[in-house]
Protein backbone atom coordinates (compact mmCIF):
# COMPACT_ATOMS: atom_id res chain seq x y z
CA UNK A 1 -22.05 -34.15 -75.48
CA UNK A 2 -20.58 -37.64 -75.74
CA UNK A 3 -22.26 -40.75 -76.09
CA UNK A 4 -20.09 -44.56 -76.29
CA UNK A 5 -23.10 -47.23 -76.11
CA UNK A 6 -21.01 -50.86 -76.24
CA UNK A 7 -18.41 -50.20 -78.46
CA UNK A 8 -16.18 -53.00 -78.74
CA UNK A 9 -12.75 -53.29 -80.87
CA UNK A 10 -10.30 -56.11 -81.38
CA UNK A 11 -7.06 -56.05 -83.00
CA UNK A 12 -6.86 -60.15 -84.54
CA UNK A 13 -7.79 -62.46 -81.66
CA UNK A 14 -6.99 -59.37 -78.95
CA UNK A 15 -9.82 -57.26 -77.55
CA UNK A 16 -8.82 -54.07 -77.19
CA UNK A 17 -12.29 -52.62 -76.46
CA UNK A 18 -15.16 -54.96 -74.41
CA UNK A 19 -18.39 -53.04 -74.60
CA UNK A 20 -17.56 -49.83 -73.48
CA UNK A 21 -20.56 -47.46 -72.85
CA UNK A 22 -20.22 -44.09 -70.60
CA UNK A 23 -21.35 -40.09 -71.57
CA UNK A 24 -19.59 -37.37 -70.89
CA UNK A 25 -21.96 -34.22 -70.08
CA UNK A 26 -21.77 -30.63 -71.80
CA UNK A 27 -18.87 -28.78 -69.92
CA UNK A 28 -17.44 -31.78 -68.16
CA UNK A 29 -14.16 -32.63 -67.57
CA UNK A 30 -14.25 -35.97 -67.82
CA UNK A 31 -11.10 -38.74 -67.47
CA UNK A 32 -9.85 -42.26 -68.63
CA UNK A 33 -8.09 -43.61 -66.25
CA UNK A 34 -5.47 -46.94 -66.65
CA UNK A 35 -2.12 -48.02 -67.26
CA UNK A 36 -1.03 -48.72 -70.51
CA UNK A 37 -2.59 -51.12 -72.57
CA UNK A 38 -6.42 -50.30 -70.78
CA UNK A 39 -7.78 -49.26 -74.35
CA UNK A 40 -7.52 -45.73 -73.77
CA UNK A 41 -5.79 -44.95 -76.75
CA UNK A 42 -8.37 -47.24 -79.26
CA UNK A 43 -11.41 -45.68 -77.44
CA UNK A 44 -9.94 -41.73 -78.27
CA UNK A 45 -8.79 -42.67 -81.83
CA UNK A 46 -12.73 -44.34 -82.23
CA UNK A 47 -13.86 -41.18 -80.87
CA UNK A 48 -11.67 -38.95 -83.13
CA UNK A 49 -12.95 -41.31 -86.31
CA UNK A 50 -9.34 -42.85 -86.52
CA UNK A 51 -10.55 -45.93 -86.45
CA UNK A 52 -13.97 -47.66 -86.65
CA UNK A 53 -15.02 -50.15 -83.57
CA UNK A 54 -16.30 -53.17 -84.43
CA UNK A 55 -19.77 -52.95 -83.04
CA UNK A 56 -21.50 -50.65 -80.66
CA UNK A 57 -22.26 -46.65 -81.43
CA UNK A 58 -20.44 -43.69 -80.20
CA UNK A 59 -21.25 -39.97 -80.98
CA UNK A 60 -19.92 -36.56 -80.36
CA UNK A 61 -22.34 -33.61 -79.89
CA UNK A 62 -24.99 -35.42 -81.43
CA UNK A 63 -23.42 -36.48 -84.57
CA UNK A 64 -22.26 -40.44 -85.15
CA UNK A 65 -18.49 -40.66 -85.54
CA UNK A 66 -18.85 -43.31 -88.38
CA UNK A 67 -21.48 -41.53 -90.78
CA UNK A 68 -20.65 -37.87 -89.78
CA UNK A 69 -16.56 -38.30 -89.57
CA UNK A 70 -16.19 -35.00 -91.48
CA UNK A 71 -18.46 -32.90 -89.72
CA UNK A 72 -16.97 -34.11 -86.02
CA UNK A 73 -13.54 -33.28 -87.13
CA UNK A 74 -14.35 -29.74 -87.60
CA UNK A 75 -15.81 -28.92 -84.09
CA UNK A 76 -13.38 -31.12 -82.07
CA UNK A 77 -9.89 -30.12 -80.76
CA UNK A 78 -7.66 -33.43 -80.81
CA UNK A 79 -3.96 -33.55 -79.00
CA UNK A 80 -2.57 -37.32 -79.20
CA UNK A 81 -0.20 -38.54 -77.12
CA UNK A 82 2.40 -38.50 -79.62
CA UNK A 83 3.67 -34.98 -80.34
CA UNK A 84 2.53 -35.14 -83.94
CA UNK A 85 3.28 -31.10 -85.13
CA UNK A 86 5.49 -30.52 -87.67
CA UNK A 87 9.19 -30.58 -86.65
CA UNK A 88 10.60 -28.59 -89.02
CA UNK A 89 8.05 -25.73 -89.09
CA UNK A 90 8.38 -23.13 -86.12
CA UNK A 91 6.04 -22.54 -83.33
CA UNK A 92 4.36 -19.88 -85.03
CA UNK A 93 4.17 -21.61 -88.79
CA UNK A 94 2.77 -24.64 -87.19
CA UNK A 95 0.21 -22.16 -85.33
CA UNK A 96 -0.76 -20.46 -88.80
CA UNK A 97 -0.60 -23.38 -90.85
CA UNK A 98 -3.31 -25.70 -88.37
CA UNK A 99 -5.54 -22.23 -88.39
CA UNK A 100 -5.09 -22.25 -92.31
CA UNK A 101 -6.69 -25.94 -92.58
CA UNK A 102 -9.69 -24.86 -90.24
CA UNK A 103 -10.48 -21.76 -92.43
CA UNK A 104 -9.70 -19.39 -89.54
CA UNK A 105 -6.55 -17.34 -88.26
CA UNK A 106 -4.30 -16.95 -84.90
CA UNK A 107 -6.00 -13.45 -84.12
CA UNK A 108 -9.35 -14.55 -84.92
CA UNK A 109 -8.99 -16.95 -81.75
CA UNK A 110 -6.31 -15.56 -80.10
CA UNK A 111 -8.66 -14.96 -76.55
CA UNK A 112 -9.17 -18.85 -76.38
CA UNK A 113 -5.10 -19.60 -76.46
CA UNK A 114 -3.45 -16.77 -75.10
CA UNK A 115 -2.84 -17.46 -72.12
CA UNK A 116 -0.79 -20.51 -73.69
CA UNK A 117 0.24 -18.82 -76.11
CA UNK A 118 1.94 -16.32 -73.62
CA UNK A 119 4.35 -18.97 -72.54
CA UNK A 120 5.52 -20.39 -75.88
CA UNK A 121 5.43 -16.60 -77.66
CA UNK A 122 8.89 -15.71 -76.43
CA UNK A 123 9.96 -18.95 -78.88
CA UNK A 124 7.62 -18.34 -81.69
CA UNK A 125 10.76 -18.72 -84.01
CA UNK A 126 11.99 -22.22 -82.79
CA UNK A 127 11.38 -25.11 -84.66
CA UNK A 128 8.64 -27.46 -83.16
CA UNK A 129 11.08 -30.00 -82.93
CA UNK A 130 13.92 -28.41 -80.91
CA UNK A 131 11.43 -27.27 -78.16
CA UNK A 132 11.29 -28.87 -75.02
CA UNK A 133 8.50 -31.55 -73.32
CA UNK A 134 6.69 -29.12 -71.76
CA UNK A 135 6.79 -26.29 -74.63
CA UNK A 136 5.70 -29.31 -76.91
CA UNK A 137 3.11 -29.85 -75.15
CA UNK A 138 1.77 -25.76 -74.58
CA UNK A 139 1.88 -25.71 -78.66
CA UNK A 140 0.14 -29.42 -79.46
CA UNK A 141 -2.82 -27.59 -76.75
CA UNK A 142 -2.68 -24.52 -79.01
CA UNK A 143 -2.63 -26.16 -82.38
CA UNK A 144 -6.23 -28.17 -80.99
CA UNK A 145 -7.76 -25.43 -79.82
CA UNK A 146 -7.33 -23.04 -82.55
CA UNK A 147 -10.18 -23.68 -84.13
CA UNK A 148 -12.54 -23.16 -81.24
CA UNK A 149 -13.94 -26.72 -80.73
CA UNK A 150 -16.51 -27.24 -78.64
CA UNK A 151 -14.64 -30.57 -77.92
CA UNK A 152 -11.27 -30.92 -76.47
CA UNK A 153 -9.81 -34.93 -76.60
CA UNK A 154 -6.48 -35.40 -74.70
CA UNK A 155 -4.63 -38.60 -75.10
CA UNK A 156 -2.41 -38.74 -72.40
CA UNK A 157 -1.45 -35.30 -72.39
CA UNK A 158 1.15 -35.20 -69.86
CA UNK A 159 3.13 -38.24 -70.40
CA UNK A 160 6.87 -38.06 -70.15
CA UNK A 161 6.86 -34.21 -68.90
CA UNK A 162 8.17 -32.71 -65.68
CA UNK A 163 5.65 -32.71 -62.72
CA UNK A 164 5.56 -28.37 -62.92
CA UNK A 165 4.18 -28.93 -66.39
CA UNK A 166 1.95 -31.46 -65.88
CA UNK A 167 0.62 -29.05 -62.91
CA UNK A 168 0.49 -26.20 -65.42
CA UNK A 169 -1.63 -28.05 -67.93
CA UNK A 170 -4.04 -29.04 -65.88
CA UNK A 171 -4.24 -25.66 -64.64
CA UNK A 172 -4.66 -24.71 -68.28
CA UNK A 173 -7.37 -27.16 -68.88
CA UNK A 174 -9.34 -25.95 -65.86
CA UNK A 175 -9.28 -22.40 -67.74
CA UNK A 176 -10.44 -23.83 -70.84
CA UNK A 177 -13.25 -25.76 -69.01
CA UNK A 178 -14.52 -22.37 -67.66
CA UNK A 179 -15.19 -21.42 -71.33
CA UNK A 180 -17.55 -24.02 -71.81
CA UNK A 181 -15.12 -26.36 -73.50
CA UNK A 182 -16.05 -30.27 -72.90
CA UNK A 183 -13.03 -31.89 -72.35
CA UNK A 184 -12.36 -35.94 -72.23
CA UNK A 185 -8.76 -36.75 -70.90
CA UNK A 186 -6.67 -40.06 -70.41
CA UNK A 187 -4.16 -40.46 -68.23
CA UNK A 188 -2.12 -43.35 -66.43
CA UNK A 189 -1.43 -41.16 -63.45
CA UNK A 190 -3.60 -41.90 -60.68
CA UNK A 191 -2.88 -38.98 -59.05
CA UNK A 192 -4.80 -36.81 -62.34
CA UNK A 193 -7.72 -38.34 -61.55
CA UNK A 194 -8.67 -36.49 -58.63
CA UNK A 195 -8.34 -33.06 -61.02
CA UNK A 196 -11.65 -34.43 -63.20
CA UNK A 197 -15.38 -34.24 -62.38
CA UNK A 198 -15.71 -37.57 -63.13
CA UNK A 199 -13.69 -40.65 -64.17
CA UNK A 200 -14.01 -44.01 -65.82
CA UNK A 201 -11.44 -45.92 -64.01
CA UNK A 202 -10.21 -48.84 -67.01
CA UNK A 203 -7.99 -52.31 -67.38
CA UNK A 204 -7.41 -54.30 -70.05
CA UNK A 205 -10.36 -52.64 -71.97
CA UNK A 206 -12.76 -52.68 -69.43
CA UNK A 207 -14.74 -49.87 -67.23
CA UNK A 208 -14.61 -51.25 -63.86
CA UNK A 209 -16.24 -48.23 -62.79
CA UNK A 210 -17.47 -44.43 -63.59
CA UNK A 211 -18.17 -41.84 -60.79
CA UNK A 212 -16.47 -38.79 -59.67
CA UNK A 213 -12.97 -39.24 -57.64
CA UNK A 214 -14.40 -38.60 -54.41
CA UNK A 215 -17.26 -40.85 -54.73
CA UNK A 216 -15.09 -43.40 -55.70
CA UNK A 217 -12.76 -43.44 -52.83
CA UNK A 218 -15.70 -43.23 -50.41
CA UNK A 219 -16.84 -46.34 -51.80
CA UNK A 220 -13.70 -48.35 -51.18
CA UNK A 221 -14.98 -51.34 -49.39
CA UNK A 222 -12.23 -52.07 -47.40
CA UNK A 223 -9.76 -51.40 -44.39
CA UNK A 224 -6.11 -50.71 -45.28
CA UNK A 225 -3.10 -50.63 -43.44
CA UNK A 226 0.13 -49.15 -44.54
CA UNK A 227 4.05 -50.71 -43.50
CA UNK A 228 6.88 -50.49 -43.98
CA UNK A 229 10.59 -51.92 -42.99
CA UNK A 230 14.51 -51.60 -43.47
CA UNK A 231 13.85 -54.26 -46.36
CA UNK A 232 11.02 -53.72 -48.42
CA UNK A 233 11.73 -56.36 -51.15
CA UNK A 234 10.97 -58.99 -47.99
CA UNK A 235 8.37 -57.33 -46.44
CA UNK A 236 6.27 -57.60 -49.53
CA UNK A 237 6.84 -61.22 -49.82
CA UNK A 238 5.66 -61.80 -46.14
CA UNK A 239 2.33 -59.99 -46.10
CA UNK A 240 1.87 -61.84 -49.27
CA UNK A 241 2.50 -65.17 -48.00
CA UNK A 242 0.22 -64.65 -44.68
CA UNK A 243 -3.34 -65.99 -44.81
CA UNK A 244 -4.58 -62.96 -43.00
CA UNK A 245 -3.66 -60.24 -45.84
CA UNK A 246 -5.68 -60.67 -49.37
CA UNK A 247 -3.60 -57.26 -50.81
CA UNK A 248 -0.13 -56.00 -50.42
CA UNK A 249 1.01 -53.26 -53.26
CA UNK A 250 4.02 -50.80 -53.15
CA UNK A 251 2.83 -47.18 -53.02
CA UNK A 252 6.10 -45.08 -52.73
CA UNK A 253 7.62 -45.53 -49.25
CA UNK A 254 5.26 -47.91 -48.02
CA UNK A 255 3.11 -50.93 -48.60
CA UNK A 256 -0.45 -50.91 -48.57
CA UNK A 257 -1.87 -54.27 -47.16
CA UNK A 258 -5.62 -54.72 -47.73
CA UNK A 259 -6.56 -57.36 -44.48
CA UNK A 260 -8.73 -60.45 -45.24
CA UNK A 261 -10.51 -59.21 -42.00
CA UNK A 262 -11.01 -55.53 -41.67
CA UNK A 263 -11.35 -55.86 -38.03
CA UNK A 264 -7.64 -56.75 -38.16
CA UNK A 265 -5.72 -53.57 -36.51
CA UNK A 266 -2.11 -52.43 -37.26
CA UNK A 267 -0.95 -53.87 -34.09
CA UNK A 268 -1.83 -57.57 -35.42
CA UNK A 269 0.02 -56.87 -38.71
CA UNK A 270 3.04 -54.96 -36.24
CA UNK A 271 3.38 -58.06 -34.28
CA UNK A 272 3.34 -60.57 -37.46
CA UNK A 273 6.17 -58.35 -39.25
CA UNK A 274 8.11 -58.74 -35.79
CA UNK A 275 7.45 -62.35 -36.06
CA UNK A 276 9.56 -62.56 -39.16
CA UNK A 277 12.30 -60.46 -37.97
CA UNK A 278 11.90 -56.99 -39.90
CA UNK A 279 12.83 -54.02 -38.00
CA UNK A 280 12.48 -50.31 -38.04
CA UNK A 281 9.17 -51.44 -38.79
CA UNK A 282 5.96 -48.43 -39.13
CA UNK A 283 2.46 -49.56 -39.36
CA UNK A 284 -0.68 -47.50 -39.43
CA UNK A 285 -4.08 -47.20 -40.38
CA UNK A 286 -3.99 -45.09 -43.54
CA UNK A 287 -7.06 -43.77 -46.09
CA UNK A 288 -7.28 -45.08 -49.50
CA UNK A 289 -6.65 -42.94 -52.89
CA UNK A 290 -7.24 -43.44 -56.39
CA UNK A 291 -5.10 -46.02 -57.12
CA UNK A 292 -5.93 -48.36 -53.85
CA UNK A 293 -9.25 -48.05 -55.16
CA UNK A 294 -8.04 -49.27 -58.99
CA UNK A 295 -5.74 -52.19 -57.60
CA UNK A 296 -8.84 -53.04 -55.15
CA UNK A 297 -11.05 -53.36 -58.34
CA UNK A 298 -8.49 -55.08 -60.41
CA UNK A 299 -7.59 -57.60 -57.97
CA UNK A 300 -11.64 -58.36 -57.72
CA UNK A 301 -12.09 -58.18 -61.83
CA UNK A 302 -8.97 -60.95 -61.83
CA UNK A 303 -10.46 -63.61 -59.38
């Protein structure tokens, strides 16, 4: 359904893009996953015939997104991570003016959005701008989809919105993907990843690697250890500074230490810590996520 074959893009002497290839099968829900400044955002607009790469091909249900620009923008639904609606037009005149442009109406595809459309119907009179994150967000979806693409391309969808919304959306995606809809999503929450079929985890416009979440974190090739103290700030610095630790990241409450040794158990790194005086010290075995996998392969794509 989509095809990127080394696509590359730079912006002056910056690459944005460094041969980028990856396809993204017919009904997939498929995610680009990296902090800002990965290349998501270049790779989308390429996609979306915003902007033309520099070399490499890239197509969308079959058709090149150079020499068939016009006939891609008609079957795929595009939200960017910008809220990008008109501000001044209400809910429902944004709604009717986006199914104007496609040649279609609201009640022709009302099935597809409604139960989106449910949630934002109560303030079909409120002007686009003076909504909140969330409702923002429920219209942008609605606006993309109603057209009926058989392509949905989501630019960091939920950045900047509460954590019930960003659980609602995916939930709506999920729906949509049930229809048949292919859907290709970027994110730089970790924790989204594990809500896709697959993933292409990315840095500093790389792939470091493509496979669904759980294969991914299977994969992780090392042991990891999780501590934590009464000061944190320190802590960090000391597992650093030992010979005996290659890793040591914040991850909310604790620090995940990746050992040079993976024979190395938490009562070796216990009884270091206690060596440098930290107390109400915790240290465990712990599994890897997402995101110990992503620091794992940055760290090795660094070295």
């Amino acid at each position: 359904m989509i095809k990127v074959n080394n696509i590359s893009k730079s912006y002056n002497k910056t690459e944005a893009l460094k041969n980028i290839s990856f396809e993204v099968k017919k009904g997939e829900l498929f995610g680009l996953i990296g902090p800002d400044g990965a290349g998501k955002t270049t790779l989308m607009r390429i996609l979306m015939t915003l902007l033309i790469q520099d070399k490499g091909e890239a197509e969308m249900s079959g058709l090149d997104v150079v020499r068939d620009y016009k006939k891609i923008r008609r079957l795929v639904g595009y939200m960017p991570g910008r809220f990008s609606l008109y501000q001044d037009l209400t809910v429902e005149e944004n709604l009717e003016f986006f199914a104007t442009v496609f040649g279609t109406s609201i009640a022709e595809n009302y099935e597809l959005i409604k139960d989106i459309y449910v949630q934002i119907e109560p303030f079909k009179t409120r002007l686009a701008g003076k909504l909140s994150g969330g409702m923002k967000q429920k219209l942008a979806l609605s606006c993309a989809l109603i057209h009926k693409p058989k392509i949905l391309v989501l630019d960091e969808p939920t950045t900047g919105v509460d954590a019930v919304s960003r659980r609602e959306f995916w939930d709506m995606l999920k729906k949509l993907q049930q229809q048949g809809i292919t859907i290709l999503v970027s994110t730089p929450y970790m924790d989204e990843a594990s809500l896709c079929d697959r993933v292409a985890l990315m840095q500093k416009g790389e792939i470091l690697r493509i496979d669904s979440p759980a294969r991914i974190v299977e994969n992780h090739p090392r042991a990891l250890l999780a501590a934590r103290s009464e000061e944190m700030y320190r802590l960090i610095n000391d597992l650093r500074a030992w010979e005996k630790v290659e890793t040591a990241y914040a991850f909310g409450q604790f620090v995940h230490v990746t050992p040079v040794d993976d024979a190395m158990e938490a009562v070796e790194l216990e009884h270091y810590l206690m060596s440098k005086k930290h107390r109400k010290l915790q240290v465990f075995e712990t599994n890897p996520g997402i995101e110990d996998v992503f620091m794992a392969l940055m760290s090795a794509s660094n070295q």
